[in-house]
Protein backbone atom coordinates (compact mmCIF):
# COMPACT_ATOMS: atom_id res chain seq x y z
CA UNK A 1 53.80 154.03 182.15
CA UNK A 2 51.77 152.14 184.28
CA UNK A 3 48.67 154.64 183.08
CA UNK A 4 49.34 154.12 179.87
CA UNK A 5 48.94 150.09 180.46
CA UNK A 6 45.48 151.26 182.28
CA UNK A 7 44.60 153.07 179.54
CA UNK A 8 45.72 150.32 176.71
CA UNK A 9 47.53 153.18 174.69
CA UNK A 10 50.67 154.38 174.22
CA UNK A 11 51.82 157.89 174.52
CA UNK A 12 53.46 160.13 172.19
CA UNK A 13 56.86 158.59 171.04
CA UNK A 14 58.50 161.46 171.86
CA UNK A 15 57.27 161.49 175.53
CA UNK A 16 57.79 158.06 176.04
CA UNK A 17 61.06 158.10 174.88
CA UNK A 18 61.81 161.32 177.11
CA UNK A 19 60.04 159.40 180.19
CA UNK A 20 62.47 155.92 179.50
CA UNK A 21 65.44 158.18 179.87
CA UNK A 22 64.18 159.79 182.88
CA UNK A 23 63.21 156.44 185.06
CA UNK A 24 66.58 154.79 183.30
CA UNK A 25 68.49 157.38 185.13
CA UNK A 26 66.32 157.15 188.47
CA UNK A 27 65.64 153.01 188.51
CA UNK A 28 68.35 152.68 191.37
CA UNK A 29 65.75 154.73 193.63
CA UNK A 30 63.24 152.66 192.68
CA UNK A 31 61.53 150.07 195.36
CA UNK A 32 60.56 146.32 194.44
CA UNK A 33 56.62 147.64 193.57
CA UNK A 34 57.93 150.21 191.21
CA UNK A 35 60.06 148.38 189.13
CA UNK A 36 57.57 145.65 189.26
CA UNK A 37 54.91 147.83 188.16
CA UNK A 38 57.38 149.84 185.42
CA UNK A 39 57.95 146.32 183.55
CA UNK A 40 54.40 144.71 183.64
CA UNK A 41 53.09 148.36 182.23
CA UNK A 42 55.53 147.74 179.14
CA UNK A 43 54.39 143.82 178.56
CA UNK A 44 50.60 145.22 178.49
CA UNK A 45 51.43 147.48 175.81
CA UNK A 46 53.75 144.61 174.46
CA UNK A 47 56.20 147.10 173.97
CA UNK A 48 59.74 146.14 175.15
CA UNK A 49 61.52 149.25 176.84
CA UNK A 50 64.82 150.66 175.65
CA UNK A 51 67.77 148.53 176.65
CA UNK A 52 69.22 151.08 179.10
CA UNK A 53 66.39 151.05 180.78
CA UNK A 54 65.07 147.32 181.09
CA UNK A 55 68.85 146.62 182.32
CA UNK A 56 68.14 149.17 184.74
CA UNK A 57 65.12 147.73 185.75
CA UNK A 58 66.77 144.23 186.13
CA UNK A 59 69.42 145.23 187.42
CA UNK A 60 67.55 147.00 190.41
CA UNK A 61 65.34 143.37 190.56
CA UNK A 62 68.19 141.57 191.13
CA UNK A 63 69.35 143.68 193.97
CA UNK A 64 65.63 144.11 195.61
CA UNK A 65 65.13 140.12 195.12
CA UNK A 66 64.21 139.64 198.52
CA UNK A 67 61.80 142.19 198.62
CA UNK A 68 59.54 140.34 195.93
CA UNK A 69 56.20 139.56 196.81
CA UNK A 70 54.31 136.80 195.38
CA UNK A 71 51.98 139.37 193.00
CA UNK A 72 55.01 140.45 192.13
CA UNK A 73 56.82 137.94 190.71
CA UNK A 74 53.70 136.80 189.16
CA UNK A 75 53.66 139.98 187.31
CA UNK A 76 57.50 139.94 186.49
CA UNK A 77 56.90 136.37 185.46
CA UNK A 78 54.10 137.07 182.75
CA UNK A 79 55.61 140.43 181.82
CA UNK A 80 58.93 138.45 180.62
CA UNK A 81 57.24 136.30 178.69
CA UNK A 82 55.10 138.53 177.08
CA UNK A 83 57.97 140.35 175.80
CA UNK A 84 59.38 137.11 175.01
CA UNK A 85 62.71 137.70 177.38
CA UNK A 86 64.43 134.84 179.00
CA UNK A 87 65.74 135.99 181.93
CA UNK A 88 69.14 135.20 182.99
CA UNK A 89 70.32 132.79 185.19
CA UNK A 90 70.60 134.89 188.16
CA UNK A 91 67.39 136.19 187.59
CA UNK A 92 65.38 132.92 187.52
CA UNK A 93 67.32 131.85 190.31
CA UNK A 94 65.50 135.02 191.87
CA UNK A 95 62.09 133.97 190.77
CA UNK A 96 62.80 130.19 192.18
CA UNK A 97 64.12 131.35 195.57
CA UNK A 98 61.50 133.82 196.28
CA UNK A 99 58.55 131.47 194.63
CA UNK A 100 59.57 128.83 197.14
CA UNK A 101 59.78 130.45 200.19
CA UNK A 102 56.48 132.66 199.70
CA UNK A 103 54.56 130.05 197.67
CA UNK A 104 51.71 129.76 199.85
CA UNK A 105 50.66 133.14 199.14
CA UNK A 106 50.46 132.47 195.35
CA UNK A 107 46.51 132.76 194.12
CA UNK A 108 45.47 130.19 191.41
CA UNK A 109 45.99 132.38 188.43
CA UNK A 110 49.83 133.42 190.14
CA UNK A 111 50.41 129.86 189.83
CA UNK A 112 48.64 129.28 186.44
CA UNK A 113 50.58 132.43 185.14
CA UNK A 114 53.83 131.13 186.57
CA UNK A 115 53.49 128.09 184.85
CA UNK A 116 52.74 129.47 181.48
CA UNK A 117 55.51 132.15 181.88
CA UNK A 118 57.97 129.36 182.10
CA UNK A 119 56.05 127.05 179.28
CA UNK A 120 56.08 129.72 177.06
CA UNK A 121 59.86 130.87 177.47
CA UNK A 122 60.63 127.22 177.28
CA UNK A 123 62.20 127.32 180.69
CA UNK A 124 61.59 124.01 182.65
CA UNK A 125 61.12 125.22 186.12
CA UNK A 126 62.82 122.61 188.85
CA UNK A 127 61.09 119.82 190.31
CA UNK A 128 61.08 121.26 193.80
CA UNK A 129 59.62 124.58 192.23
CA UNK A 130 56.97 122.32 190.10
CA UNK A 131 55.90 120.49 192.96
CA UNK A 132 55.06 123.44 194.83
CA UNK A 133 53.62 125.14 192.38
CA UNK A 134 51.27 122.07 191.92
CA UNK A 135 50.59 122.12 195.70
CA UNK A 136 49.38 125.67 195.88
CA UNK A 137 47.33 124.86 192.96
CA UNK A 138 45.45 122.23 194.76
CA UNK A 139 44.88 124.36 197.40
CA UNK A 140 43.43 127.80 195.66
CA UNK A 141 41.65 124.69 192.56
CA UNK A 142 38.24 126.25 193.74
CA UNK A 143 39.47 130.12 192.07
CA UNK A 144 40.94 128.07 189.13
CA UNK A 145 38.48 129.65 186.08
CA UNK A 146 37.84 127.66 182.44
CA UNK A 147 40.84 130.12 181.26
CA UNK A 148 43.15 129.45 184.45
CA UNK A 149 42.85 125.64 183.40
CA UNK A 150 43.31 125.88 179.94
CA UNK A 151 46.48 127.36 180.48
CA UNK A 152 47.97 125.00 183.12
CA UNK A 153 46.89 122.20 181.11
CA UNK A 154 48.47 123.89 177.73
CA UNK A 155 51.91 125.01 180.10
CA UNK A 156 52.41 121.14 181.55
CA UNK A 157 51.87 119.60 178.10
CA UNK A 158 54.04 122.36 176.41
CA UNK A 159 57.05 121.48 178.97
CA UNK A 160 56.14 117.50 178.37
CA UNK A 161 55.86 117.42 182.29
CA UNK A 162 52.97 115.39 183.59
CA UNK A 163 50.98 117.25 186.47
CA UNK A 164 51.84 115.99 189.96
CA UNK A 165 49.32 112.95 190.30
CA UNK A 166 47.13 115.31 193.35
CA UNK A 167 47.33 118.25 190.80
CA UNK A 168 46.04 116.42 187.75
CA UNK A 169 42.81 115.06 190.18
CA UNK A 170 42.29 118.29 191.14
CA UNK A 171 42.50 120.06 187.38
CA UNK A 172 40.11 117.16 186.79
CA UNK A 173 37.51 117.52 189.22
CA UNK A 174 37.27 121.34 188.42
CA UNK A 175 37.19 121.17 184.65
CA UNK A 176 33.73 118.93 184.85
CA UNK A 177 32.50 121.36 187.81
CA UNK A 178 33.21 124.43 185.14
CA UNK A 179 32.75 122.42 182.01
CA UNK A 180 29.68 124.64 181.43
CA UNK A 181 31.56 127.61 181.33
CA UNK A 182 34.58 126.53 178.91
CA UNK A 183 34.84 128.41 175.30
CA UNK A 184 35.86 125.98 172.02
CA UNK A 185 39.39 127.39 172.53
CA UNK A 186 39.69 126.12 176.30
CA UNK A 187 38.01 122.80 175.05
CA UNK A 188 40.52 122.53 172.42
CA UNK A 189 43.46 123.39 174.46
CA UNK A 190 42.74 120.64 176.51
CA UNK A 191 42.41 118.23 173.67
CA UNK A 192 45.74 119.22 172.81
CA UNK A 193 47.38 119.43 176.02
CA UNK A 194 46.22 115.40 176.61
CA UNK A 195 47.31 114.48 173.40
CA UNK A 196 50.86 115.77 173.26
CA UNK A 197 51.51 114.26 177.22
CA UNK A 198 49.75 111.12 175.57
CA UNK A 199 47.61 109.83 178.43
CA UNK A 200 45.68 110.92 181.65
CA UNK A 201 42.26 112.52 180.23
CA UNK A 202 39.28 110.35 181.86
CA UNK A 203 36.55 108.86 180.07
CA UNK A 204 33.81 111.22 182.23
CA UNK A 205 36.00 114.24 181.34
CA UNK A 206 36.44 113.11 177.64
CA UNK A 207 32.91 113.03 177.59
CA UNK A 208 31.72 116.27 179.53
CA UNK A 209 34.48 117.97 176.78
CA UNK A 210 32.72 116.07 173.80
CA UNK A 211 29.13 117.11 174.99
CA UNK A 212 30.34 120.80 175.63
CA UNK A 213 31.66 120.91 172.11
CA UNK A 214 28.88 120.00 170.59
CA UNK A 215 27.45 122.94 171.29
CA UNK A 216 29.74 125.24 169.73
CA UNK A 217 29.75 122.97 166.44
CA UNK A 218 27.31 120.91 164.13
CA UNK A 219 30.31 119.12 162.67
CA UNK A 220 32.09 116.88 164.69
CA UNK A 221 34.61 115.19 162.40
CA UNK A 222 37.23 118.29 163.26
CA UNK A 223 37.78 116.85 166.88
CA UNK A 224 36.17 113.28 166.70
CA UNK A 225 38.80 111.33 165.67
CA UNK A 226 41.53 112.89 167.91
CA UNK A 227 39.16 112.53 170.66
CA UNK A 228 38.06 108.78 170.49
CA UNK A 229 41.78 107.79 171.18
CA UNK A 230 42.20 109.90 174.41
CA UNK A 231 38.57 108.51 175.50
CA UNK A 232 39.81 105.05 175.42
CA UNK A 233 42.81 105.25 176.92
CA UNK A 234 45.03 104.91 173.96
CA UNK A 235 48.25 106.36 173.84
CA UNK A 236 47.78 108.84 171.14
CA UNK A 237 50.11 108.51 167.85
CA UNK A 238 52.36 111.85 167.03
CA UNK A 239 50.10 111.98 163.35
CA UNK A 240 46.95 112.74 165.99
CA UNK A 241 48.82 114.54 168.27
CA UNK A 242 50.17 116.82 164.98
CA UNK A 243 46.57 117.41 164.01
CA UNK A 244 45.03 118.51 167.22
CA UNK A 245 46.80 122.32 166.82
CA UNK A 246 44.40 122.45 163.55
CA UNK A 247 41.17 121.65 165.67
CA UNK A 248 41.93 124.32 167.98
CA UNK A 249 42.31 126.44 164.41
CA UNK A 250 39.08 125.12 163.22
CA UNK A 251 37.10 125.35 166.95
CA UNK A 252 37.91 129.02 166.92
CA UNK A 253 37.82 130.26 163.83
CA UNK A 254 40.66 132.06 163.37
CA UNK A 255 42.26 131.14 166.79
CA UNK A 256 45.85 130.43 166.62
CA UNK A 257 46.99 126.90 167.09
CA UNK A 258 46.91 124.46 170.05
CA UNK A 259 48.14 127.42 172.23
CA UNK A 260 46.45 129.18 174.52
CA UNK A 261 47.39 132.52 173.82
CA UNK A 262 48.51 134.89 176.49
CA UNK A 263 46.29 134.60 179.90
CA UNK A 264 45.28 137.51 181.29
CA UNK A 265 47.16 139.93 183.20
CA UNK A 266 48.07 139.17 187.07
């Protein structure tokens, strides 16, 4: 399987199917890495195993918790999400316990992926988790890329969670240190993101973001008005916070909503 993900292909049905059956009936042999490994190959190909064998796979998570390195439960983390799965109570409990005590080991996109994982299953992570999470992130901010912030941004404003006030500084200072490198989607996402939390985007940012769009566009009236507000400190209305998911539409032609999409792989 995890070839396959390498690869970006699927195999044959028939020898996938035969190869689910097999590891379904061998996932109690397998180690933390493998079924790790076994799930993220199926969320690349966005194709969600047979039940027998994802409960298989859980199930053997669940008892290997402990052994659950930070990459992994990045990757488990993202690889839920992706196949839209919500895992179950004892299973985040899993993720939260082993997150915690090995959080300094997380890389800036483990923590941006974490976040989104979470934003995008609509699962509030705790405040204890959140807080750490932000922590690490100040720590690795100098690996955090235009995408890596984009995300964050998109996964606090999706949960309605402000960033931790050293987090937020930090997202800050690297987003006009990378402005140069940010796509209209990223720019957009960021519009968005300030606009549904409803305060907290500076006036140098909201300008560095206004003079990077302008690049990408001629005409400004797709993103002016939703950005003047933010600039000066207004808390934005719901109408321009409803409108902002059709700039990022607009700013990437084509590009879904105020999401994000899915960030890349761990």
């Amino acid at each position: 399987f995890w070839a396959f993900s390498r690869l970006s292909t699927e195999g044959p049905p028939r020898l996938m199917s035969a190869l689910q059956h097999q590891l379904a009936s061998q996932a109690h042999d397998c180690n933390a890495q493998d079924v790790s490994n076994a799930i993220y190959s199926f969320a690349k190909l966005s194709q969600k195993p047979i039940e027998p064998l994802f409960d298989a796979l859980r199930g053997r998570m669940t008892e290997l918790g402990s052994k659950l390195k930070p990459q992994m439960i990045s990757n488990l983390l993202w690889s839920f999400a992706k196949l839209e799965y919500v895992p179950t109570r004892e299973e985040n409990n899993i993720f939260k316990e082993q997150a915690e005590a090995r959080m300094e080991d997380f890389t800036a996109q483990a923590v941006g992926n974490s976040l989104w994982a979470y934003a995008t299953l609509a699962l509030r992570p705790t405040r204890r988790l959140t807080n750490l999470l932000a922590k690490q992130g100040v720590k690795t901010i100098g690996d955090f890329t235009p995408q890596n912030l984009a995300y964050t941004y998109w996964s606090f404003a999706k949960l309605l969670i402000e960033p931790p006030a050293p987090f937020a500084r930090a997202m800050q200072r690297r987003s006009l240190d990378t402005m140069h490198q940010f796509n209209p989607r990223a720019c957009a996402t960021l519009l968005w993101a300030f606009a549904r939390i409803g305060r907290g985007l500076s006036n140098k940012l909201a300008h560095s973001l206004e003079r990077r769009l302008d690049i990408f566009i001629n005409d400004l009236k797709n993103y002016q008005p939703a950005l003047s507000p933010i600039r000066n400190s207004v808390i934005v209305s719901p109408e321009i916070a409803g409108d902002l998911p059709l700039v990022a539409a607009n700013l990437e032609r084509g590009g879904g909503g105020g999401g994000v999409g899915t960030p890349p792989p761990p």
